[in-house]
Protein backbone atom coordinates (compact mmCIF):
# COMPACT_ATOMS: atom_id res chain seq x y z
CA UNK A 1 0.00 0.00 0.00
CA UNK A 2 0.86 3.12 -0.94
CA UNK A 3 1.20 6.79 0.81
CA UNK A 4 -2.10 7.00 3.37
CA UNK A 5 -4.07 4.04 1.85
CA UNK A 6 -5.35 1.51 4.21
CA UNK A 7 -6.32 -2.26 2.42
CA UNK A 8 -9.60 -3.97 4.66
CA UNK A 9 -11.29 -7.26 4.53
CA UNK A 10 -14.61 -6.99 5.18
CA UNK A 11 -16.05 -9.00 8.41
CA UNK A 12 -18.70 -11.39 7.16
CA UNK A 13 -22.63 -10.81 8.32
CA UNK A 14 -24.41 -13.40 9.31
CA UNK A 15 -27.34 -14.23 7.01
CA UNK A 16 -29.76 -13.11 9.50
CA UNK A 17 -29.64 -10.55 12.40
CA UNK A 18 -31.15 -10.48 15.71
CA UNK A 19 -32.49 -6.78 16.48
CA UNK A 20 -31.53 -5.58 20.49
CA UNK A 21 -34.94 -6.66 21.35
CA UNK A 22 -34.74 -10.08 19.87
CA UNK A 23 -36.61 -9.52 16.19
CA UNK A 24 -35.09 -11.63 13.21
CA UNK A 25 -33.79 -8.87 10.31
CA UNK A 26 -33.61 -11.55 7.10
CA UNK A 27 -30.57 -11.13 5.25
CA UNK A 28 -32.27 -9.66 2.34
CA UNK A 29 -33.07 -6.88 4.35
CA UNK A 30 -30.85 -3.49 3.38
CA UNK A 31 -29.73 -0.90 5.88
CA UNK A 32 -28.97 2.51 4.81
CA UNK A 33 -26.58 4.25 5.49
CA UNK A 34 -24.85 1.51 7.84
CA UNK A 35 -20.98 1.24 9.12
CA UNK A 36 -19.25 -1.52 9.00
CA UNK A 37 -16.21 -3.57 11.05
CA UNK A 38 -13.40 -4.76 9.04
CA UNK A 39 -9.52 -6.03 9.56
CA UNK A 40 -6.68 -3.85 8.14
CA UNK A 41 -4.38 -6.11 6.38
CA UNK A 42 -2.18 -3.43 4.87
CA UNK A 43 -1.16 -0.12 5.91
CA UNK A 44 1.17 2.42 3.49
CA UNK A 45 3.75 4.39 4.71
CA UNK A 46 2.39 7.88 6.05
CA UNK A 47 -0.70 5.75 8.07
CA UNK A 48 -0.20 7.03 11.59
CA UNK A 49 -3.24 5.59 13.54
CA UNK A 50 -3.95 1.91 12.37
CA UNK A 51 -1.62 -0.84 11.89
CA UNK A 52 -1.89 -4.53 10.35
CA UNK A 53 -4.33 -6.72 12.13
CA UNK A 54 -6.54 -3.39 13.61
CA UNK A 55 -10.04 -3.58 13.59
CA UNK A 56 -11.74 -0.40 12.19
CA UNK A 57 -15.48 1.04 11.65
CA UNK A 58 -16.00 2.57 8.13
CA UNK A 59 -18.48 3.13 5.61
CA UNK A 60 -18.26 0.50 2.95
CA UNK A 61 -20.08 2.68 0.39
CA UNK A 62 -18.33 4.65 -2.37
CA UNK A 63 -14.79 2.69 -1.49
CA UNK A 64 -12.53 0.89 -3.92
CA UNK A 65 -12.49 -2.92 -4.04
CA UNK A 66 -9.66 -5.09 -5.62
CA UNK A 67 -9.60 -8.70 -5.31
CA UNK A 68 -6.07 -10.78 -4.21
CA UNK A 69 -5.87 -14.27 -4.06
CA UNK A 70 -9.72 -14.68 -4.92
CA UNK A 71 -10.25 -12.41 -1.71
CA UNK A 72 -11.69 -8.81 -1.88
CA UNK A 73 -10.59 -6.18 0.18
CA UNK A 74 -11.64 -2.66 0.20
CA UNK A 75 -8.93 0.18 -0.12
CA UNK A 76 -9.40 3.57 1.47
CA UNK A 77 -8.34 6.44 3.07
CA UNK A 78 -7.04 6.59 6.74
CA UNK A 79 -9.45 9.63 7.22
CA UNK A 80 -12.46 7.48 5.68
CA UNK A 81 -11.93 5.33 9.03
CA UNK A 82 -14.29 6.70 11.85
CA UNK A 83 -12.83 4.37 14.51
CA UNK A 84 -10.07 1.76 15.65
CA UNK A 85 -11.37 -0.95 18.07
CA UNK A 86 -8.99 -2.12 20.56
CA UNK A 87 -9.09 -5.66 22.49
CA UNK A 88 -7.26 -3.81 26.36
CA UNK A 89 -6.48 -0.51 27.29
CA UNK A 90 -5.39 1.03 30.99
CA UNK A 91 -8.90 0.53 32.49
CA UNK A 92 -9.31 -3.19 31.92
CA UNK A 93 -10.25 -5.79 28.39
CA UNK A 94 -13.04 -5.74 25.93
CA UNK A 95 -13.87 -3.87 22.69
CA UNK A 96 -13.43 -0.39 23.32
CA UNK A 97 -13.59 2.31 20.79
């Protein structure tokens, strides 16, 4: 990767959703408008605040895909990213954002 450019897999939905109070979304069903989790699996050089193996919440909308090794990955920006989940931090473990 090149310059700021960050190269994401997308994290596979299920086919159907559970809604917070317990309704089944089908996987036909299409959000609008919805962000989505992904793994960085390349960073270029002037990418300050995500590394290799980061998980990050973007809008997969209006990005570039490219396919390696009959695998597609997205390729954006580092300022398309809106936030970098992390797995501990000083205050304990879990996802934090």
């Amino acid at each position: 990767m090149l310059h700021d450019r960050v190269m994401i897999r997308l994290e596979q939905e299920a086919e159907e959703r559970r809604s917070g109070s317990g309704i089944v979304i089908p996987a036909t069903v299409k959000m609008a408008n919805r962000l989505a989790w992904g793994e960085v699996y390349g960073v270029g050089t002037n990418v300050r605040s995500v590394k290799v193996g980061d998980k990050v919440l973007f809008n997969p909308e209006d990005q570039f895909e490219v396919e390696v090794h009959a695998r597609t990955y997205l390729v954006m920006r580092e300022r398309d990213l809106h936030a970098v989940a992390t797995q501990e931090t000083d205050h304990g473990t879990g996802l934090y954002l």
